[in-house]
C-alpha atoms as a PDB file:
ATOM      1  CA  UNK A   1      88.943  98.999  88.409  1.00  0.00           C
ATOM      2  CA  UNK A   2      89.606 102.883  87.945  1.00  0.00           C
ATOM      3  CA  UNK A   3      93.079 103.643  87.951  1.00  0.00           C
ATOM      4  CA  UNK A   4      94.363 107.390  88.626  1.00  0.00           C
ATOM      5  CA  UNK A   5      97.823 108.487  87.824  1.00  0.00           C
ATOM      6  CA  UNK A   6      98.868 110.790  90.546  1.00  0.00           C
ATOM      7  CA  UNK A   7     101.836 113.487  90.128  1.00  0.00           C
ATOM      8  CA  UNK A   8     103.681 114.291  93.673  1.00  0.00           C
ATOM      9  CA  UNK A   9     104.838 117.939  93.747  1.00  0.00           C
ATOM     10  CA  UNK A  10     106.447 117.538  97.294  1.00  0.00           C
ATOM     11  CA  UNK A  11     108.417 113.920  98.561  1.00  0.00           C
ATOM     12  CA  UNK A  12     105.287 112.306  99.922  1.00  0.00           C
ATOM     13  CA  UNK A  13     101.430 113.416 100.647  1.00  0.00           C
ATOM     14  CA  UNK A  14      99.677 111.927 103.228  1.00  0.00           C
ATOM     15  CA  UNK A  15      97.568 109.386 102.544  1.00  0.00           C
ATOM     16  CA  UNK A  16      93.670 110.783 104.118  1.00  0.00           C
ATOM     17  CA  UNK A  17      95.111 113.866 101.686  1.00  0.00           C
ATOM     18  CA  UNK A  18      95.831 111.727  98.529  1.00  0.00           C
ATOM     19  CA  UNK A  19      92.266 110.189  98.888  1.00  0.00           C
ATOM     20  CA  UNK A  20      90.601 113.880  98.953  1.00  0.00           C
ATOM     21  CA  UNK A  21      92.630 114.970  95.990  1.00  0.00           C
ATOM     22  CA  UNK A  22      91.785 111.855  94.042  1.00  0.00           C
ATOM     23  CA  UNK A  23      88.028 112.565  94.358  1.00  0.00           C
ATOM     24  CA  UNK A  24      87.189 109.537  96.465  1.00  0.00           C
ATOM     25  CA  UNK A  25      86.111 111.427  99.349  1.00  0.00           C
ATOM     26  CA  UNK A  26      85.003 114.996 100.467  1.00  0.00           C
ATOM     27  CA  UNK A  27      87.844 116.120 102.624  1.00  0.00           C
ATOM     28  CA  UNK A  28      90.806 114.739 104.662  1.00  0.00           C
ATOM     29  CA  UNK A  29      88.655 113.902 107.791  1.00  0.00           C
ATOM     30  CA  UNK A  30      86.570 111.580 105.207  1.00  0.00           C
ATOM     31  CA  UNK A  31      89.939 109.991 104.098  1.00  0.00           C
ATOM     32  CA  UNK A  32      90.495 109.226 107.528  1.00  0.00           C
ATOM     33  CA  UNK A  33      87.223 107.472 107.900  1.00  0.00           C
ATOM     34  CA  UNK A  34      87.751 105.048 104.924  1.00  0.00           C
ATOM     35  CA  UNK A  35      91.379 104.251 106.050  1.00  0.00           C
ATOM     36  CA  UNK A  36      89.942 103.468 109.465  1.00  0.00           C
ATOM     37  CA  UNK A  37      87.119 101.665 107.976  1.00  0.00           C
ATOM     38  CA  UNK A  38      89.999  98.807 106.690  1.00  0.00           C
ATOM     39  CA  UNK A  39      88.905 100.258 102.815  1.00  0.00           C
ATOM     40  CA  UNK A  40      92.345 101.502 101.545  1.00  0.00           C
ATOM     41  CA  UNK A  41      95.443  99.320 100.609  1.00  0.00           C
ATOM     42  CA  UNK A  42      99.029 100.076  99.866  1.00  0.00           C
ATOM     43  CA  UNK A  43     101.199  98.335  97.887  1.00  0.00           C
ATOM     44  CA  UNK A  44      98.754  95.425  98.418  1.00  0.00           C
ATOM     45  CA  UNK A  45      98.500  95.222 102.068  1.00  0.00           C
ATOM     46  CA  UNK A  46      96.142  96.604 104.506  1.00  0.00           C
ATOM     47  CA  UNK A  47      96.430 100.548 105.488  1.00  0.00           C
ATOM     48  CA  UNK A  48      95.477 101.774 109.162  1.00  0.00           C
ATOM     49  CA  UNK A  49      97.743 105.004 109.546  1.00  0.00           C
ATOM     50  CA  UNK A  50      95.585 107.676 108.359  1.00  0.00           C
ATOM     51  CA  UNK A  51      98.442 109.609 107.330  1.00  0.00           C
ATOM     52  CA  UNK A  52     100.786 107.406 106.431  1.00  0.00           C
ATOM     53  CA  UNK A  53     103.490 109.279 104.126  1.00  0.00           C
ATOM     54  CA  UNK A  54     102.855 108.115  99.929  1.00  0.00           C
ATOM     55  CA  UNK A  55     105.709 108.313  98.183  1.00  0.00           C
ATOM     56  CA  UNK A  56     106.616 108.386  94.293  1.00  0.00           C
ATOM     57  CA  UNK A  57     106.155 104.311  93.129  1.00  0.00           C
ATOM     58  CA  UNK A  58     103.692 103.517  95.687  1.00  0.00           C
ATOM     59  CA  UNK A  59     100.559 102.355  94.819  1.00  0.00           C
ATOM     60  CA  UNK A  60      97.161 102.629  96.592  1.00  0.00           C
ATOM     61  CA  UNK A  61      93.903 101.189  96.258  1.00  0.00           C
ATOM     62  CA  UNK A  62      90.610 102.296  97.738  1.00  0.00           C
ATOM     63  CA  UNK A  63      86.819 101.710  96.558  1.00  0.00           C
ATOM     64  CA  UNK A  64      87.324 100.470  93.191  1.00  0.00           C
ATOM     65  CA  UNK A  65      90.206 103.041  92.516  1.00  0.00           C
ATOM     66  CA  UNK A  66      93.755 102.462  92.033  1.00  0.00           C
ATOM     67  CA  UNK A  67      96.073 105.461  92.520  1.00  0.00           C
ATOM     68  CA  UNK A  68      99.355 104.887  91.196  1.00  0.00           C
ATOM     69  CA  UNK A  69     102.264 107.871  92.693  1.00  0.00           C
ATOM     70  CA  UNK A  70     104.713 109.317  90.696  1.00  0.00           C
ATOM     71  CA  UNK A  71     107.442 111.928  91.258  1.00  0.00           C
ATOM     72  CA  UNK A  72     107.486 115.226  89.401  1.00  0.00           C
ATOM     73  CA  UNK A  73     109.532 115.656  86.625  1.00  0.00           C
ATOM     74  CA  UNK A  74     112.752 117.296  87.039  1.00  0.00           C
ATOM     75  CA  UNK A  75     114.388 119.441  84.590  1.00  0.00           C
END
C-alpha cells in the first residue's frame, strides 16, 4: 500500500477534496464518485459522506492509498 502524508493548512478539508489533492482522482466531483462507490475508508470504517470534514490524526484509505492527516506546524 502507498501511503501519503498529508499537511492540513486549515482545521479540516473535506474529504471528495483530500482525494483530488492526493492525486487519486481528477477533481472533487470524481472524489465524490469513489466515496459513493463504497471505495474510501476512514479510520478503518466505511465512508459515505462525500464531504465529510478530515481532521489532523485521521487517517484515510482509498484505492491502494493511505493518506495519513496532520496539522500544520505552529510556531
Amino acid at each position: 500500500m502507498t501511503k501519503l502524508d498529508f499537511t492540513l493548512d486549515a482545521d479540516y478539508i473535506e474529504l471528495n477534496q483530500l482525494l483530488k489533492l492526493a492525486g487519486l482522482c481528477e477533481s472533487g466531483g470524481a472524489g465524490k464518485l469513489l466515496v459513493a462507490e463504497g471505495l474510501v475508508s476512514v479510520d478503518g470504517q466505511p465512508e459515505s459522506r462525500k464531504t465529510a470534514k478530515i481532521r489532523a490524526g485521521q487517517v484515510v484509505v482509498c484505492d491502494g492509498m493511505r493518506i495519513r492527516v496532520h496539522a500544520a506546524a505552529t510556531g
